[in-house]
C-alpha atoms as a PDB file:
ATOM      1  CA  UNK A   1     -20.039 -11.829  30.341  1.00  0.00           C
ATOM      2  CA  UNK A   2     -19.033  -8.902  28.188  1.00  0.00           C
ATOM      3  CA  UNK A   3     -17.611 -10.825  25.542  1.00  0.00           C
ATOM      4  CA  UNK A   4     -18.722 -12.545  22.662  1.00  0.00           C
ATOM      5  CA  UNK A   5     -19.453 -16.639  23.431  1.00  0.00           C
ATOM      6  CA  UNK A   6     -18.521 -19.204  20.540  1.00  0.00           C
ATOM      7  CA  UNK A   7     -22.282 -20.288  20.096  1.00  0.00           C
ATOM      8  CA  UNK A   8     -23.569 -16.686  19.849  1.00  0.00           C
ATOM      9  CA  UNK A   9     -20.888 -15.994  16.989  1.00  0.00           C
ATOM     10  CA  UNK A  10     -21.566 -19.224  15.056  1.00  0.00           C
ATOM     11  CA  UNK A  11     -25.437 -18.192  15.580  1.00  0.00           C
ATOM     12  CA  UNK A  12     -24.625 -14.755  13.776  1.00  0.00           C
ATOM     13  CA  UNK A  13     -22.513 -16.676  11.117  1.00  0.00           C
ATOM     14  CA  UNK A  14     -25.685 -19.130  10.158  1.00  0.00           C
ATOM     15  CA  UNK A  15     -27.867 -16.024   9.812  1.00  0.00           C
ATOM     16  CA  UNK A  16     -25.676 -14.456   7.697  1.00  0.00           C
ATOM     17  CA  UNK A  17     -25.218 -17.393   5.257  1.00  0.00           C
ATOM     18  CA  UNK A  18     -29.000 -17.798   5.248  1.00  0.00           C
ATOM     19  CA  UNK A  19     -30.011 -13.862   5.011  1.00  0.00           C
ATOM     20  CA  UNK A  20     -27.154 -13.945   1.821  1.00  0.00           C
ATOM     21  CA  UNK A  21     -26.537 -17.581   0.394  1.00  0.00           C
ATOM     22  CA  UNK A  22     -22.840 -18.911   0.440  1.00  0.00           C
ATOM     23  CA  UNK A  23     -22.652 -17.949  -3.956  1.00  0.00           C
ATOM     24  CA  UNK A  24     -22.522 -14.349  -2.544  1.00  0.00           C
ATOM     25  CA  UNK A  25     -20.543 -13.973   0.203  1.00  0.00           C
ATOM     26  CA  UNK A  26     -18.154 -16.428  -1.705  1.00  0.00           C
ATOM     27  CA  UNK A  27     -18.417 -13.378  -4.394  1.00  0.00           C
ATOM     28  CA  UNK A  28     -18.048 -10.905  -1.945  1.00  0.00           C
ATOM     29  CA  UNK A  29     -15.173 -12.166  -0.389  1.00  0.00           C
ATOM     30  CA  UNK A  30     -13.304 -12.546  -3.845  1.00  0.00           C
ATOM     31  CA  UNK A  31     -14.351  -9.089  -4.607  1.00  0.00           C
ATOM     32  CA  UNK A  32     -13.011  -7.595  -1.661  1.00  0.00           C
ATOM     33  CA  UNK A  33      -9.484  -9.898  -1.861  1.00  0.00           C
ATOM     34  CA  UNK A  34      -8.932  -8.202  -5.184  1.00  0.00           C
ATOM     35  CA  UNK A  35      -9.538  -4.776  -4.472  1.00  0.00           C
ATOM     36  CA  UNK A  36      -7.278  -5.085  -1.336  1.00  0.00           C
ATOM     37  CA  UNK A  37      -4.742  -6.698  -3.562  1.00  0.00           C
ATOM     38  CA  UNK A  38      -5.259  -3.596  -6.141  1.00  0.00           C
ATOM     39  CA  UNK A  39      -4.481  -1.273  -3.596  1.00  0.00           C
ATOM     40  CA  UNK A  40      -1.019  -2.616  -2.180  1.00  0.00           C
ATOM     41  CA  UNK A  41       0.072  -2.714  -5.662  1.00  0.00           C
ATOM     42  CA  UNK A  42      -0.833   0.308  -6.593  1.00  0.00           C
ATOM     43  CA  UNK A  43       0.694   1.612  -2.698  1.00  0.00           C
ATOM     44  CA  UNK A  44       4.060  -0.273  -4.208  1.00  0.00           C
ATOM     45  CA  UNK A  45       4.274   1.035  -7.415  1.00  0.00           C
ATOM     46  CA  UNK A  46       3.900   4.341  -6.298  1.00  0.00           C
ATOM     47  CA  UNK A  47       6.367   4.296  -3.392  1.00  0.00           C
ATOM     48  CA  UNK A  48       9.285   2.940  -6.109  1.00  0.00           C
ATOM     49  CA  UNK A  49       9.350   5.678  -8.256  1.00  0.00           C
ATOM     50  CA  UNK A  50       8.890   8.437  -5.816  1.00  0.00           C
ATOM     51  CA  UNK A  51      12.157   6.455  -4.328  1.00  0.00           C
ATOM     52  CA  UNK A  52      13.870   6.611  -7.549  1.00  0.00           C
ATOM     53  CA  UNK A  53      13.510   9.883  -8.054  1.00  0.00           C
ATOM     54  CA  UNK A  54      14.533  10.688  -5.064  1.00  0.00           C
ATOM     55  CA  UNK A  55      17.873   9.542  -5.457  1.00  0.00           C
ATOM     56  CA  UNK A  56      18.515  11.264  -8.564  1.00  0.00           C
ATOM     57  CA  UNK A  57      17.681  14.453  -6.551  1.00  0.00           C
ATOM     58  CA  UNK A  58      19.953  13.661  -3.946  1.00  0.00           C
ATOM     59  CA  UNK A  59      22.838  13.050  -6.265  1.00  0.00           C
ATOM     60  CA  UNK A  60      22.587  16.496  -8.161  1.00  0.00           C
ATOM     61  CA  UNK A  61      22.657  18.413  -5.243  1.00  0.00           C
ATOM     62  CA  UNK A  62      25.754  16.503  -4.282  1.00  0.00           C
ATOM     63  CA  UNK A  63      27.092  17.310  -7.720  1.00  0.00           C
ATOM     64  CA  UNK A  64      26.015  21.235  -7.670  1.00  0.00           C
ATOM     65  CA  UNK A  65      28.432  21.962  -5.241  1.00  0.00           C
ATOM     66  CA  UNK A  66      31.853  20.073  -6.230  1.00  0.00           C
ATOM     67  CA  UNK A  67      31.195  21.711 -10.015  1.00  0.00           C
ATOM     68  CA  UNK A  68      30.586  25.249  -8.594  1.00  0.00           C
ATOM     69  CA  UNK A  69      33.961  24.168  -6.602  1.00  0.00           C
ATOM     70  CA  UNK A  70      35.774  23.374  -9.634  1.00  0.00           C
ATOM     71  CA  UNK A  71      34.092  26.701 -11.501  1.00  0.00           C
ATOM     72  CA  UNK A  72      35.932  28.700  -8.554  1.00  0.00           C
ATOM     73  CA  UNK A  73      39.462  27.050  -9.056  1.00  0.00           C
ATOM     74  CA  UNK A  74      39.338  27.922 -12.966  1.00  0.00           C
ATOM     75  CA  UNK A  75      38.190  31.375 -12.321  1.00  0.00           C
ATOM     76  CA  UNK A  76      41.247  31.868  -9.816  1.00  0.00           C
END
């Protein structure tokens, strides 16, 4: 009763096709495939790097303090 019934969604789908022709939704529908696939690349490319560069921050902090260690011994 509340839902949606399998003849009144193929109704809405036969409207649609006639109201925009299959040529454009078929264009539409590549269109929008592309730009989705556009963005997850760009999402991955972006998260890699920030990654990367992340782990080069990590490992001069963990240097900083074993050279300011062996700074101290010479001093001494």
């Amino acid at each position: 009763m509340g839902g949606i019934s399998i003849w009144q969604l193929a109704i809405l789908v036969l409207i649609i096709v006639l109201l925009f022709g299959t040529k454009k939704l078929r264009t539409l529908g590549t269109d929008l495939g592309e730009s989705v696939k556009g963005f997850k690349k760009a999402m991955n490319e972006e998260a890699k790097p920030a990654d990367a560069s992340f782990d080069k921050v990590e490992q001069k902090q963990k240097a900083q303090p074993e050279q300011e260690k062996s700074k101290e011994k010479e001093q001494a």
